[in-house]
Structures are given as structure tokens and as C-alpha cells.
N, C-alpha and C. Protein backbone atom coordinates (compact mmCIF):
# COMPACT_ATOMS: atom_id res chain seq x y z
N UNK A 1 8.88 -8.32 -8.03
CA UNK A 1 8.56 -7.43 -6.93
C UNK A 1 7.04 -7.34 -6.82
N UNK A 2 6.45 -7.31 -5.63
CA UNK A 2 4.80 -7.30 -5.48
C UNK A 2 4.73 -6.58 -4.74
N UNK A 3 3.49 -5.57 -5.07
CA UNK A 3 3.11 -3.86 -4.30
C UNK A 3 1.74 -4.35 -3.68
N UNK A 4 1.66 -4.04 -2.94
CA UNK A 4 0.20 -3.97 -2.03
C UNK A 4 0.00 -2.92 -2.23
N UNK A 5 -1.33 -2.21 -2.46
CA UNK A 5 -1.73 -1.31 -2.40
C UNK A 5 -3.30 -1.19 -1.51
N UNK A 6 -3.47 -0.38 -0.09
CA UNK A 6 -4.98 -0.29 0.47
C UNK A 6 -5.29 0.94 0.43
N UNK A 7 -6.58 0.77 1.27
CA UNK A 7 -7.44 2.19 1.25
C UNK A 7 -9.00 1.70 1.04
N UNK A 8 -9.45 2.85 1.40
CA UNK A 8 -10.71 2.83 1.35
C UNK A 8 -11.57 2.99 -0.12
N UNK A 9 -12.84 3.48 -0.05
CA UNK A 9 -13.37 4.04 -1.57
C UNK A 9 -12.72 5.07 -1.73
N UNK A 10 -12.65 5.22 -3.03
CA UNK A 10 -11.87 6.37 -3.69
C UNK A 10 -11.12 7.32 -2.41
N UNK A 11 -9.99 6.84 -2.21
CA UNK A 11 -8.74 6.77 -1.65
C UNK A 11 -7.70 7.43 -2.28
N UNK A 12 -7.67 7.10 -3.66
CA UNK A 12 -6.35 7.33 -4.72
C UNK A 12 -6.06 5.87 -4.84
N UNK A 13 -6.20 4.48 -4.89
CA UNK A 13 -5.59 3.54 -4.71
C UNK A 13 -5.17 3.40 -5.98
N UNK A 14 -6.41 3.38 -7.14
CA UNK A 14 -6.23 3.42 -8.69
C UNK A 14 -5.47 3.81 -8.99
N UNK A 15 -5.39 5.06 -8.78
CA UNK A 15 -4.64 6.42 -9.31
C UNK A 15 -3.69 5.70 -8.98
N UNK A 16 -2.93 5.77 -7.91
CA UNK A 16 -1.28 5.85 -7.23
C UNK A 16 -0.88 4.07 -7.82
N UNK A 17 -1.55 2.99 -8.22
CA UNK A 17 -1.15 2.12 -8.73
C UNK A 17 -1.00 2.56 -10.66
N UNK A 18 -1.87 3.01 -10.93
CA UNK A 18 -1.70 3.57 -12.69
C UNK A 18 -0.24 4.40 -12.47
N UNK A 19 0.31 5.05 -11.04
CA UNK A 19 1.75 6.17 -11.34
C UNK A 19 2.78 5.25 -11.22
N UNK A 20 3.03 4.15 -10.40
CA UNK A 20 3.91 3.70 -10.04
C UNK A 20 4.51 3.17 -11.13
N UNK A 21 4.10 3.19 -12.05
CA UNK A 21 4.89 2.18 -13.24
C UNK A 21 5.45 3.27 -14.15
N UNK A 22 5.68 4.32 -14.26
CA UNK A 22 5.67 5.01 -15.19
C UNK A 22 7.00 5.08 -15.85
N UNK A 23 7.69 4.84 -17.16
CA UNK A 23 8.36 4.35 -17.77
C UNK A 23 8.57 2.81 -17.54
N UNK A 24 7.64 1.83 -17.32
CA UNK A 24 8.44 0.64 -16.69
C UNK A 24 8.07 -0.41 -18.26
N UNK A 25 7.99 0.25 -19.08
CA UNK A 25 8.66 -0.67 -20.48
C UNK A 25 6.72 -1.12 -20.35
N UNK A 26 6.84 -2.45 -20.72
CA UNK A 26 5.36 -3.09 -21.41
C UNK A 26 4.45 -3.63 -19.88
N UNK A 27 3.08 -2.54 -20.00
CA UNK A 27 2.30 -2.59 -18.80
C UNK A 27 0.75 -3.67 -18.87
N UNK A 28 0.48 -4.53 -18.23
CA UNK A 28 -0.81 -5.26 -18.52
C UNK A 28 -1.49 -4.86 -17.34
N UNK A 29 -2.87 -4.59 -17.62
CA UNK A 29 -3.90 -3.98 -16.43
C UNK A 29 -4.66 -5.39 -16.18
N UNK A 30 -4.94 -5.69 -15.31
CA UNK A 30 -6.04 -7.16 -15.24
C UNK A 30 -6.97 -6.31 -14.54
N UNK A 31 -7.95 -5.89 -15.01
CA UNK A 31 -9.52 -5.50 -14.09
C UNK A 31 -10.72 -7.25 -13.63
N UNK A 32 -11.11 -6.69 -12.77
CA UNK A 32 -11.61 -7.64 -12.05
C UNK A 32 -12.90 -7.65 -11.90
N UNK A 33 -13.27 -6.17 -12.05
CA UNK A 33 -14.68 -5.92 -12.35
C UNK A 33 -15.96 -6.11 -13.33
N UNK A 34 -17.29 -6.63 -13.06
CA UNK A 34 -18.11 -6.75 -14.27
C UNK A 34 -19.16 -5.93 -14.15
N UNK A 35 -19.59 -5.22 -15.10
CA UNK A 35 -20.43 -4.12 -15.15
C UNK A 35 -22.16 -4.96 -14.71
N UNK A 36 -22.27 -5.99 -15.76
CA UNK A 36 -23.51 -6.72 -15.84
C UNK A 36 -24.43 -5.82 -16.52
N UNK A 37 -25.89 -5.62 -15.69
CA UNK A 37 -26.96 -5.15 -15.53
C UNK A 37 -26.64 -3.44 -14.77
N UNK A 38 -25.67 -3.44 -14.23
CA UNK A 38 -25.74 -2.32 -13.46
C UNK A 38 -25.18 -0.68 -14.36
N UNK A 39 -25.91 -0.03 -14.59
CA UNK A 39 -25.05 0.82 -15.27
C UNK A 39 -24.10 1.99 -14.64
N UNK A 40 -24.37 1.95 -13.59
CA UNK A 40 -23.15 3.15 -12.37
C UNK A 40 -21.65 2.30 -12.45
N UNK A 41 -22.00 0.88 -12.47
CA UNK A 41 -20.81 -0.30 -12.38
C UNK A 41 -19.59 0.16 -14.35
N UNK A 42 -21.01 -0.01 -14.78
CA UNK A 42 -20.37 0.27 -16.32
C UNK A 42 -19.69 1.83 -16.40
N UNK A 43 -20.53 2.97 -15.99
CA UNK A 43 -19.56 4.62 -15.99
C UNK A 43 -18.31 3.90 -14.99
N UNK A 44 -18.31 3.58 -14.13
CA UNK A 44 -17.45 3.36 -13.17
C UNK A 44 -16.16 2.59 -14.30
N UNK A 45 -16.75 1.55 -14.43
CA UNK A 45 -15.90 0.80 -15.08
C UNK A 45 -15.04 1.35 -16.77
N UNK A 46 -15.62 2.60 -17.54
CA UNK A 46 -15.58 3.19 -18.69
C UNK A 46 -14.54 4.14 -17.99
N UNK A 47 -15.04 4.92 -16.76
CA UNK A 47 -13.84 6.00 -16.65
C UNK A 47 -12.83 5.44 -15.92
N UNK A 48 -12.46 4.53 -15.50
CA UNK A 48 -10.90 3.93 -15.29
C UNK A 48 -10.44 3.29 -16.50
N UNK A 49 -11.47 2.92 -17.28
CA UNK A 49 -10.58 3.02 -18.66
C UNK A 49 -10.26 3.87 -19.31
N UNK A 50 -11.10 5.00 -19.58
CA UNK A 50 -10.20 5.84 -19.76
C UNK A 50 -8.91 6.59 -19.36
N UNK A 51 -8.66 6.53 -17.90
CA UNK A 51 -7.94 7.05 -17.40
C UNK A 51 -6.12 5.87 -17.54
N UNK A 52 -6.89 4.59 -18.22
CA UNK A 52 -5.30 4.24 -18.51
C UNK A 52 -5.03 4.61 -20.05
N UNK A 53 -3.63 4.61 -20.30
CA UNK A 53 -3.01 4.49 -21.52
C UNK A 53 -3.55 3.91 -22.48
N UNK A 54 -3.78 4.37 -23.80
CA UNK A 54 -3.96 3.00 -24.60
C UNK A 54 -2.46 1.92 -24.99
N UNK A 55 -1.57 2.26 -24.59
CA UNK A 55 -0.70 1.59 -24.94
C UNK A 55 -0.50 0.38 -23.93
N UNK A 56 -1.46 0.27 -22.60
CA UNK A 56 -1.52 -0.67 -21.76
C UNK A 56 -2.39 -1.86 -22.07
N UNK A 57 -1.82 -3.43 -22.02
CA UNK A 57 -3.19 -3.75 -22.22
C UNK A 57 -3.67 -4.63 -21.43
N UNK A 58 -4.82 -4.46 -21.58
CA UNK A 58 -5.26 -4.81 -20.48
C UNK A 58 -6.36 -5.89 -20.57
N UNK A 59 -6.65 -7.00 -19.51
CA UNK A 59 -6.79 -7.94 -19.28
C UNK A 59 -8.35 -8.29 -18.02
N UNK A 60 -9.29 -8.17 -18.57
CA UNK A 60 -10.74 -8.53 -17.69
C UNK A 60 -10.86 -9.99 -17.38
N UNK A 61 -10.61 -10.00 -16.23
CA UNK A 61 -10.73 -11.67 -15.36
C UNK A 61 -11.56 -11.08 -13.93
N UNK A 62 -12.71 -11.88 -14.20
CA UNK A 62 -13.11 -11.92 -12.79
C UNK A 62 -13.06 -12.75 -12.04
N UNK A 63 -12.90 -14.12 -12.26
CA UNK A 63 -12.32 -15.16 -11.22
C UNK A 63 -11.16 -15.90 -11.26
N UNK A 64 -10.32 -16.25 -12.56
CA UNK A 64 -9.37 -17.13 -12.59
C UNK A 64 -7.89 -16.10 -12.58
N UNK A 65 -7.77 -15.20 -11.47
CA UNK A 65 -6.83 -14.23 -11.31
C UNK A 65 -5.62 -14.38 -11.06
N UNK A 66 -5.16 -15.70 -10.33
CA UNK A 66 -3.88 -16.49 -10.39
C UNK A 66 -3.38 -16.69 -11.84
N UNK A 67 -4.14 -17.30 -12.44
CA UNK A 67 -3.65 -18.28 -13.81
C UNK A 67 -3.78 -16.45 -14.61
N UNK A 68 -3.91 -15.75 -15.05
CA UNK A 68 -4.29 -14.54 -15.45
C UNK A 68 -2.69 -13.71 -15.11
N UNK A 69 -2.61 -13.38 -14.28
CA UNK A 69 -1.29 -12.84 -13.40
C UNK A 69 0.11 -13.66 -13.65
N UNK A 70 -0.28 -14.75 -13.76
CA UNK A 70 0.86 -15.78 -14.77
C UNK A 70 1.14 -15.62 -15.83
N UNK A 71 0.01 -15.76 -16.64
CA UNK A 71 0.48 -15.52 -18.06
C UNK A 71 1.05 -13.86 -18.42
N UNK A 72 0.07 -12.82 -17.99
CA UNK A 72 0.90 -11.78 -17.91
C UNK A 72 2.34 -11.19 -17.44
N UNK A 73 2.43 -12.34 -16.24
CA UNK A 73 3.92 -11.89 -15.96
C UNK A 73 4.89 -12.37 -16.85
N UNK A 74 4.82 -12.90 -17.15
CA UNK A 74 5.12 -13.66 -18.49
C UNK A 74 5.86 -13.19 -20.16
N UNK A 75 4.96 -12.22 -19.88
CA UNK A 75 5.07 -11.40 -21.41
C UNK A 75 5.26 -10.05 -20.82
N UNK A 76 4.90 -9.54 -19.54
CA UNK A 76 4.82 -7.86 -19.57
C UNK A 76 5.78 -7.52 -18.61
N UNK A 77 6.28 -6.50 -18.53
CA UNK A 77 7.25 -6.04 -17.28
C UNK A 77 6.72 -5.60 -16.22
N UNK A 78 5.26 -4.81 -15.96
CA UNK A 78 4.61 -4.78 -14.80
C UNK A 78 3.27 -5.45 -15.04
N UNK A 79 2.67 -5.61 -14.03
CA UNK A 79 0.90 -6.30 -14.03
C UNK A 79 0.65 -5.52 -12.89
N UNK A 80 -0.57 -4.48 -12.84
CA UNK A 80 -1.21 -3.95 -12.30
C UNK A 80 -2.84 -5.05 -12.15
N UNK A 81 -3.30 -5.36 -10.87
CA UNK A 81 -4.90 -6.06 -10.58
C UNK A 81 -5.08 -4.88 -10.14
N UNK A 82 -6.64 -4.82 -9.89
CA UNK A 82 -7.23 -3.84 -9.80
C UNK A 82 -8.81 -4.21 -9.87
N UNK A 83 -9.41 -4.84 -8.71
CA UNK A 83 -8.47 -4.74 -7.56
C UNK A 83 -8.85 -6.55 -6.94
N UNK A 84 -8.59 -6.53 -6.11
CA UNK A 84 -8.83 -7.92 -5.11
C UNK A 84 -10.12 -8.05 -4.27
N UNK A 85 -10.65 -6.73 -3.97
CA UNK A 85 -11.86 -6.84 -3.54
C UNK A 85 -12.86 -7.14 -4.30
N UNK A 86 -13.02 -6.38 -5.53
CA UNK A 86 -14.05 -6.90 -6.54
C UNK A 86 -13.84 -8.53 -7.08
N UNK A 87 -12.69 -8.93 -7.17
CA UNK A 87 -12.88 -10.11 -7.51
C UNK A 87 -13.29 -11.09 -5.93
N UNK A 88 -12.88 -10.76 -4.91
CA UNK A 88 -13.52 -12.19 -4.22
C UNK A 88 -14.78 -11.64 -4.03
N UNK A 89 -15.17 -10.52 -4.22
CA UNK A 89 -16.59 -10.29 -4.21
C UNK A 89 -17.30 -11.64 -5.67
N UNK A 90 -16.71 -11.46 -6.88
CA UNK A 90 -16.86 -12.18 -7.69
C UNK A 90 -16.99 -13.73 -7.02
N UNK A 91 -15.93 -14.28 -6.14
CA UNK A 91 -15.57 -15.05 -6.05
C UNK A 91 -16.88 -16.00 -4.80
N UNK A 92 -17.34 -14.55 -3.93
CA UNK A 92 -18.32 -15.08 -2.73
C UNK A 92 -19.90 -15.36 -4.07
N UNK A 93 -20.11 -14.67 -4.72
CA UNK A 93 -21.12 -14.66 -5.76
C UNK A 93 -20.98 -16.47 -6.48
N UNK A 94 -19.77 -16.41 -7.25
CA UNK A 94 -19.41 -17.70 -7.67
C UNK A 94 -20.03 -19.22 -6.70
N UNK A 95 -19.08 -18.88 -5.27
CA UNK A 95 -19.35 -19.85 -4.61
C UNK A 95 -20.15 -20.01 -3.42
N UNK A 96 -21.08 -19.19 -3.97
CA UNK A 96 -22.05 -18.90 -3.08
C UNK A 96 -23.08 -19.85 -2.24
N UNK A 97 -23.35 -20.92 -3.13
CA UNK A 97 -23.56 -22.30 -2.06
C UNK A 97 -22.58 -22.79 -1.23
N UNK A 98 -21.86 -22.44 -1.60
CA UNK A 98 -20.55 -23.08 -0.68
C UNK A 98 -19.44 -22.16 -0.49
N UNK A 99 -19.30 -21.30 0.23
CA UNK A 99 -18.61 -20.36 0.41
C UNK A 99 -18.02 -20.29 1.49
N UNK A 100 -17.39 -21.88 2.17
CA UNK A 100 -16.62 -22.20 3.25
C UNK A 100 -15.27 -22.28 1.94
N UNK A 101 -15.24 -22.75 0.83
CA UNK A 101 -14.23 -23.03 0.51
C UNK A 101 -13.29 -22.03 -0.19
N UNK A 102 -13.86 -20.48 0.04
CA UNK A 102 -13.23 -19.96 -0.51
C UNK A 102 -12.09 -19.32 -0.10
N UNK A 103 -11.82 -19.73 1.02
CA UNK A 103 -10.37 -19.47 1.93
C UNK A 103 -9.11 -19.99 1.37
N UNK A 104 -9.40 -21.59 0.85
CA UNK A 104 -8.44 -22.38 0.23
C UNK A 104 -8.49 -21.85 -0.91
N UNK A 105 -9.19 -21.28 -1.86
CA UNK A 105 -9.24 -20.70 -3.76
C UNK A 105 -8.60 -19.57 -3.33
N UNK A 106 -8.50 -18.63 -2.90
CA UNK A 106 -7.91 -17.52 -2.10
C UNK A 106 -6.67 -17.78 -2.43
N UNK A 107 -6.16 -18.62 -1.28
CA UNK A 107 -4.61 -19.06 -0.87
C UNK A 107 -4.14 -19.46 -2.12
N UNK A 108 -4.41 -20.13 -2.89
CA UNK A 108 -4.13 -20.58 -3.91
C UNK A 108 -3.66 -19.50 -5.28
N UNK A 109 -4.87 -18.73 -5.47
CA UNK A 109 -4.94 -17.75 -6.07
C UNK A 109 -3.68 -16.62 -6.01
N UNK A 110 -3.78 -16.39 -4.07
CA UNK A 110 -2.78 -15.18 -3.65
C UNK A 110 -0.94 -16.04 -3.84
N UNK A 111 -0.82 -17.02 -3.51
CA UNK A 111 0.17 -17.97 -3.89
C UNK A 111 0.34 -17.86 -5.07
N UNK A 112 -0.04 -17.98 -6.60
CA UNK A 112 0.33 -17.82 -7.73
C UNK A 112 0.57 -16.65 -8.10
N UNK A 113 0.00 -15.56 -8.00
CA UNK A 113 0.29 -14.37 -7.88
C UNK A 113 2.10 -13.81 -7.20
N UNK A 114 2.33 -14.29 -6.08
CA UNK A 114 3.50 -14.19 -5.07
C UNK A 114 4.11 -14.89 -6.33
N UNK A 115 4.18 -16.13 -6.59
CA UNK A 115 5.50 -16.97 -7.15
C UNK A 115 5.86 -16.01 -8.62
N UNK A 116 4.36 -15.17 -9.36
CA UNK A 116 4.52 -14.46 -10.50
C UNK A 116 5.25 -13.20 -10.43
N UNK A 117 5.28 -13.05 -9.40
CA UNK A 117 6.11 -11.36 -8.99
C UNK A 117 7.54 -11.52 -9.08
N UNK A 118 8.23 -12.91 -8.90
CA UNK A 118 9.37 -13.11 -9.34
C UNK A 118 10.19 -13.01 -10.86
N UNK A 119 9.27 -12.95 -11.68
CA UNK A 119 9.20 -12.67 -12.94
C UNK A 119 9.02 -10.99 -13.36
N UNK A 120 8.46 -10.47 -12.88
CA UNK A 120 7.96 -8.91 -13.27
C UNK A 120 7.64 -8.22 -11.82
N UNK A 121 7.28 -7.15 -12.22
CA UNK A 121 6.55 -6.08 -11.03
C UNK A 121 5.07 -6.45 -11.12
N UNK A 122 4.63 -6.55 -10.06
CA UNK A 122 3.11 -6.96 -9.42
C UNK A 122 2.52 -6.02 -8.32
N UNK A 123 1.57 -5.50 -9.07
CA UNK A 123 1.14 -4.12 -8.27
C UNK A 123 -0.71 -4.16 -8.20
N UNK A 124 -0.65 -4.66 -6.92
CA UNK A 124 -2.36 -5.19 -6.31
C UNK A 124 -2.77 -3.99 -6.14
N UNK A 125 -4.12 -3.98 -5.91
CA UNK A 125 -4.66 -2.64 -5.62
C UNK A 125 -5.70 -3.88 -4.71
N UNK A 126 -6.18 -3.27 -3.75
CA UNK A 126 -7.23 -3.92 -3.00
C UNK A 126 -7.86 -2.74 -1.54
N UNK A 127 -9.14 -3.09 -1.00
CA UNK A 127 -9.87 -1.89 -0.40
C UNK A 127 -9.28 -2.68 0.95
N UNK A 128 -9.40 -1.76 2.47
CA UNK A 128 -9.28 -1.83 3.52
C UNK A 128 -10.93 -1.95 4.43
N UNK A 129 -11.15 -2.74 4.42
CA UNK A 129 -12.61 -2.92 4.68
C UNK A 129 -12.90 -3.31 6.08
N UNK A 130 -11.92 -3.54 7.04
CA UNK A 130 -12.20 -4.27 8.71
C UNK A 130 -12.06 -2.71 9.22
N UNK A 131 -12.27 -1.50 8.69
CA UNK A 131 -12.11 -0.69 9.84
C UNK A 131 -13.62 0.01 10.27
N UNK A 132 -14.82 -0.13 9.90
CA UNK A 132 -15.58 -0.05 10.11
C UNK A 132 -16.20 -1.17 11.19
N UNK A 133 -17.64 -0.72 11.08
CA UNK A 133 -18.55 -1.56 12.41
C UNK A 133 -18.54 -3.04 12.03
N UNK A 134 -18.69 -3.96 12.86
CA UNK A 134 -19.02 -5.03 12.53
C UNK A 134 -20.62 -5.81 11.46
N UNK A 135 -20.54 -6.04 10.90
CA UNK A 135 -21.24 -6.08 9.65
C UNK A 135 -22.50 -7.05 9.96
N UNK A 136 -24.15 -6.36 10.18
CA UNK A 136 -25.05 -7.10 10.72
C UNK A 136 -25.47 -8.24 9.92
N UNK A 137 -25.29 -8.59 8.70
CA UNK A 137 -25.53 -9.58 8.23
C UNK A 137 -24.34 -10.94 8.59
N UNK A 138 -24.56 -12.43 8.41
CA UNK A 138 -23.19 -12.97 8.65
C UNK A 138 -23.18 -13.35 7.84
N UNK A 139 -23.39 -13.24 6.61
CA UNK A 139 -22.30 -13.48 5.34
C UNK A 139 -21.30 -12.19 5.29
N UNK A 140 -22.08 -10.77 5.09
CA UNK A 140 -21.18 -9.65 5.24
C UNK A 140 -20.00 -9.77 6.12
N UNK A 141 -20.06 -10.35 6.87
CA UNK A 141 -19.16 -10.91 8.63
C UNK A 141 -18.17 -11.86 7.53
N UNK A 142 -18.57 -12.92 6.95
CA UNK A 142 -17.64 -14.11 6.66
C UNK A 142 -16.69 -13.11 5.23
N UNK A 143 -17.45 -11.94 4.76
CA UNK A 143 -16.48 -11.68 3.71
C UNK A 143 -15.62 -10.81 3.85
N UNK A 144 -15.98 -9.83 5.03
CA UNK A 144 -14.82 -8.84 6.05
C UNK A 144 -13.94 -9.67 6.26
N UNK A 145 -14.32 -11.11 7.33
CA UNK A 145 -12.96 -11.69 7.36
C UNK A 145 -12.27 -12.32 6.49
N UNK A 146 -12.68 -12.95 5.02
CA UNK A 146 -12.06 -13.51 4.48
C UNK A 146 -11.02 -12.39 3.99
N UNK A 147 -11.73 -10.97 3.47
CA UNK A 147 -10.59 -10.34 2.81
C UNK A 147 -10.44 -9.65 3.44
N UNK A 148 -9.93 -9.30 5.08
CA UNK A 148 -9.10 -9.45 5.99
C UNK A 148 -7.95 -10.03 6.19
N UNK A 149 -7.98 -11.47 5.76
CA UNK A 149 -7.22 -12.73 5.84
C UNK A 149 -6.36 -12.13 4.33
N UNK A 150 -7.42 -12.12 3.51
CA UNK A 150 -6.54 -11.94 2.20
C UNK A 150 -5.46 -10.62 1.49
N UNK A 151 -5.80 -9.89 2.68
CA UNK A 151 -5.22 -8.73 2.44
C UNK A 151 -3.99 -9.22 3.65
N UNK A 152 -3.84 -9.85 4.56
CA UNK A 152 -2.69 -10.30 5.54
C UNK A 152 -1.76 -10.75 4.52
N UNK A 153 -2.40 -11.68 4.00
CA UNK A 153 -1.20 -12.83 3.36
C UNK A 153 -0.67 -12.38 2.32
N UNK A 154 -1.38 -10.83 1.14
CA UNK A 154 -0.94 -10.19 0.13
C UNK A 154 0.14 -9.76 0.73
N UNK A 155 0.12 -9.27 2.39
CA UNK A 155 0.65 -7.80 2.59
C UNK A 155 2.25 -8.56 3.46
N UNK A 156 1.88 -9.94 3.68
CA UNK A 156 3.25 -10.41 4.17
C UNK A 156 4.22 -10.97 3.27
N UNK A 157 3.69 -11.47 2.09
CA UNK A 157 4.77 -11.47 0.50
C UNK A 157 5.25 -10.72 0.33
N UNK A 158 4.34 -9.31 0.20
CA UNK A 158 4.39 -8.21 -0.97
C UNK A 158 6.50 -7.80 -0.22
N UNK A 159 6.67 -7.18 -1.33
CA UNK A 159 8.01 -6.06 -1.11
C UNK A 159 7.57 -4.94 -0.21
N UNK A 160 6.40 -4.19 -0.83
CA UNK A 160 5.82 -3.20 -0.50
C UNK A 160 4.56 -3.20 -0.05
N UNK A 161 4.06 -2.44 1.05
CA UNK A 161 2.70 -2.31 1.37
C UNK A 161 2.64 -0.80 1.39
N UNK A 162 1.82 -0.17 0.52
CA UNK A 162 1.08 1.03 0.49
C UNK A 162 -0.02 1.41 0.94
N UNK A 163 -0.79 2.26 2.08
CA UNK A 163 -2.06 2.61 2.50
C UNK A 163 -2.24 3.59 2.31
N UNK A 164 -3.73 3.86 1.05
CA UNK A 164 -3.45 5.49 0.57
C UNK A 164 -4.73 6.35 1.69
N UNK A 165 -5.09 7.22 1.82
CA UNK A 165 -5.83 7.90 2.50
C UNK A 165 -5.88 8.79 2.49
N UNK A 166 -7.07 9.63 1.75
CA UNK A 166 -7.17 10.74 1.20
C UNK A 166 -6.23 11.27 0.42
N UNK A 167 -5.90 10.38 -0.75
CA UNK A 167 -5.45 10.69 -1.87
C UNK A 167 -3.24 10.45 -1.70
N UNK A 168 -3.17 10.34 -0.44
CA UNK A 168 -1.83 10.44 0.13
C UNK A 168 -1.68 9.25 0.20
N UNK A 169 0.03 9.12 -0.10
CA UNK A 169 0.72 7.27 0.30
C UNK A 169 1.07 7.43 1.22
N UNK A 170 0.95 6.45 2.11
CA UNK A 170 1.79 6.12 3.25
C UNK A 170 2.39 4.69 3.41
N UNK A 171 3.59 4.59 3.22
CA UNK A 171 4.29 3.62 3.21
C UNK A 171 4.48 2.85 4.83
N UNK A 172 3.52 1.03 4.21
CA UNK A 172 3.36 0.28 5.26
C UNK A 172 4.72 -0.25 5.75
N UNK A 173 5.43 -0.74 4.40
CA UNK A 173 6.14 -1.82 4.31
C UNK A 173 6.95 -1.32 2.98
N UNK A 174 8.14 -1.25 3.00
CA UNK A 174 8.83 -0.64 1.79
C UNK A 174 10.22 -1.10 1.81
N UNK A 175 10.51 -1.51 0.69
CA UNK A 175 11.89 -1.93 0.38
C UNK A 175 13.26 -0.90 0.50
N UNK A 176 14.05 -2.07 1.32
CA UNK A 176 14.93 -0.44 1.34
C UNK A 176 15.87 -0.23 0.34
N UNK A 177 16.21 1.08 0.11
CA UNK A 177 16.92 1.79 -1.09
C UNK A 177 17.80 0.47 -1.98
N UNK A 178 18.70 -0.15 -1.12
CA UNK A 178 19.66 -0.84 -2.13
C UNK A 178 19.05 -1.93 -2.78
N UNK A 179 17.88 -2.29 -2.45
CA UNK A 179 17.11 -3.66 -3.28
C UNK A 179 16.72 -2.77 -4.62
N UNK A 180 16.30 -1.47 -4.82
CA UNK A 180 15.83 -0.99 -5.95
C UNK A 180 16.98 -0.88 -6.94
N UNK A 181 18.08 -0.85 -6.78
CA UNK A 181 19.64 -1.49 -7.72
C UNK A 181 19.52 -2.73 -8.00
């Protein structure tokens, strides 16, 4: 089963992806985020760790998030990412001379992910970022639309699409009652 989860900054997206699993047997977190040099990135990154379980474990990949989401589905009963924006942010950084090709690493990526949800529960967390102004730089422009694109193709797999907003779910896309038997 694969959950979409959107929203804006601090939305609840975290939050309401850390509830959804609750009793669901053995949980793996994959964070996507790297602190570096930045230290607001590192508090940022320290208090969502705290805020999971220690009995979760959890898994730091910032680019190879397909192959990552595999092996976890693998061994765990849910996989929570967290989230999709920070990693193709990772991912425009990575391929940053060449950052026509990251449409196809994408597809690829969001494709392994989909085929891994058949195995376990798969619960994305990712930001809603096209609802604002159009973005004066045009790289800013090429990465609205890519994860635009990438949030389409999460959200037409997924079982579920969740859009949180101001702390509230609102169910995009939801499975109906008798699939959860």
C-alpha cells in the first residue's frame, strides 16, 4: 500500500505520517535530509528525531531513495520517506550540470518505490510547492515543475493521497473501506 502525503511547511505532514503507522509491527524511517554546514538544518533535523520512536529505525539516504525503499520494504512492515522534496532538492544539487536528466532518475526512482509498496506499507511525505507565484529564477521554475511532475506520478500509484493544511487531513484519494480487510 503507498500513502502520499502533501502540504506545505510545517503543515503536520511529519506528524500525521509518524501517526499513521501506529501498531503496524516493525517501522523504518528513510530521512532524506543533510544537515551539512547549516546548523538550523541540523536543530531541524535533531528534533524530528527526536520526535520518532527509538524502536524505529531509521535509514539517511539522500539520493539513492529507490534502491533504499527496497531494501527496507523488504525487512520492515511500514517505510515512512520523509520527505521527497528534500531529496530532489538533493538530487537538482547532485545534477546540477546537467539537470535536464533528472526527470528520467525521478521516474525511475518513483517506479521502484510503487513496485516496493507491494511488499509493505509506503508512506511518502512530500511538500506542495506549485501553489504559490511563479518562481523568478529559471532553475527555481525547472524545480517547481519537476516536483510538480513528481508529486503527479506519486499521487496516481499511491492507494492514498493525503493533503494536510493547517495541521488537518484531508483525504485526496483514499481507499475504500473493504480494501483495508
Amino acid at each position: 500500500m503507498l500513502t502520499l502525503i502533501l502540504g506545505g511547511a510545517r503543515s503536520g505532514k511529519s506528524r500525521l505520517a509518524q501517526q499513521l503507522p501506529a501498531g503496524a509491527g516493525r517501522i523504518c524511517f528513510i530521512v532524506t535530509a543533510q544537515a551539512g554546514a547549516d546548523p538550523e538544518m541540523r536543530q531541524r533535523i535533531e528534533r524530528h528525531r527526536s520526535d520518532r520512536p527509538d524502536s524505529w529505525q531509521t535509514i539517511e539516504e539522500p539520493l539513492a531513495l529507490g534502491e533504499a525503499v527496497e531494501r527496507a520494504a523488504a525487512i520492515y512492515d511500514t517505510v515512512i520517506v520523509d520527505c521527497l522534496t528534500i531529496w530532489l532538492g538533493n538530487l537538482f544539487w547532485e545534477y546540477r550540470v546537467n539537470p535536464g536528466c533528472i526527470e528520467e532518475i525521478v521516474r525511475s526512482h518513483v517506479r521502484r518505490i510503487v513496485i516496493a509498496s507491494g511488499s509493505c506499507r509506503i508512506i511518502v511525505v512530500s511538500n506542495e510547492v506549485g501553489c504559490g507565484t511563479v518562481p523568478e529564477a529559471a532553475l527555481a521554475r525547472v524545480f517547481r515543475d519537476a516536483h510538480g511532475l513528481m508529486n503527479q506520478w506519486v499521487a496516481e500509484a499511491a492507494d492514498e493521497v493525503i493533503l494536510t493544511v493547517a495541521g488537518l487531513a484531508q483525504y485526496l484519494k483514499k481507499l475504500r473501506e473493504s480494501q483495508y480487510s
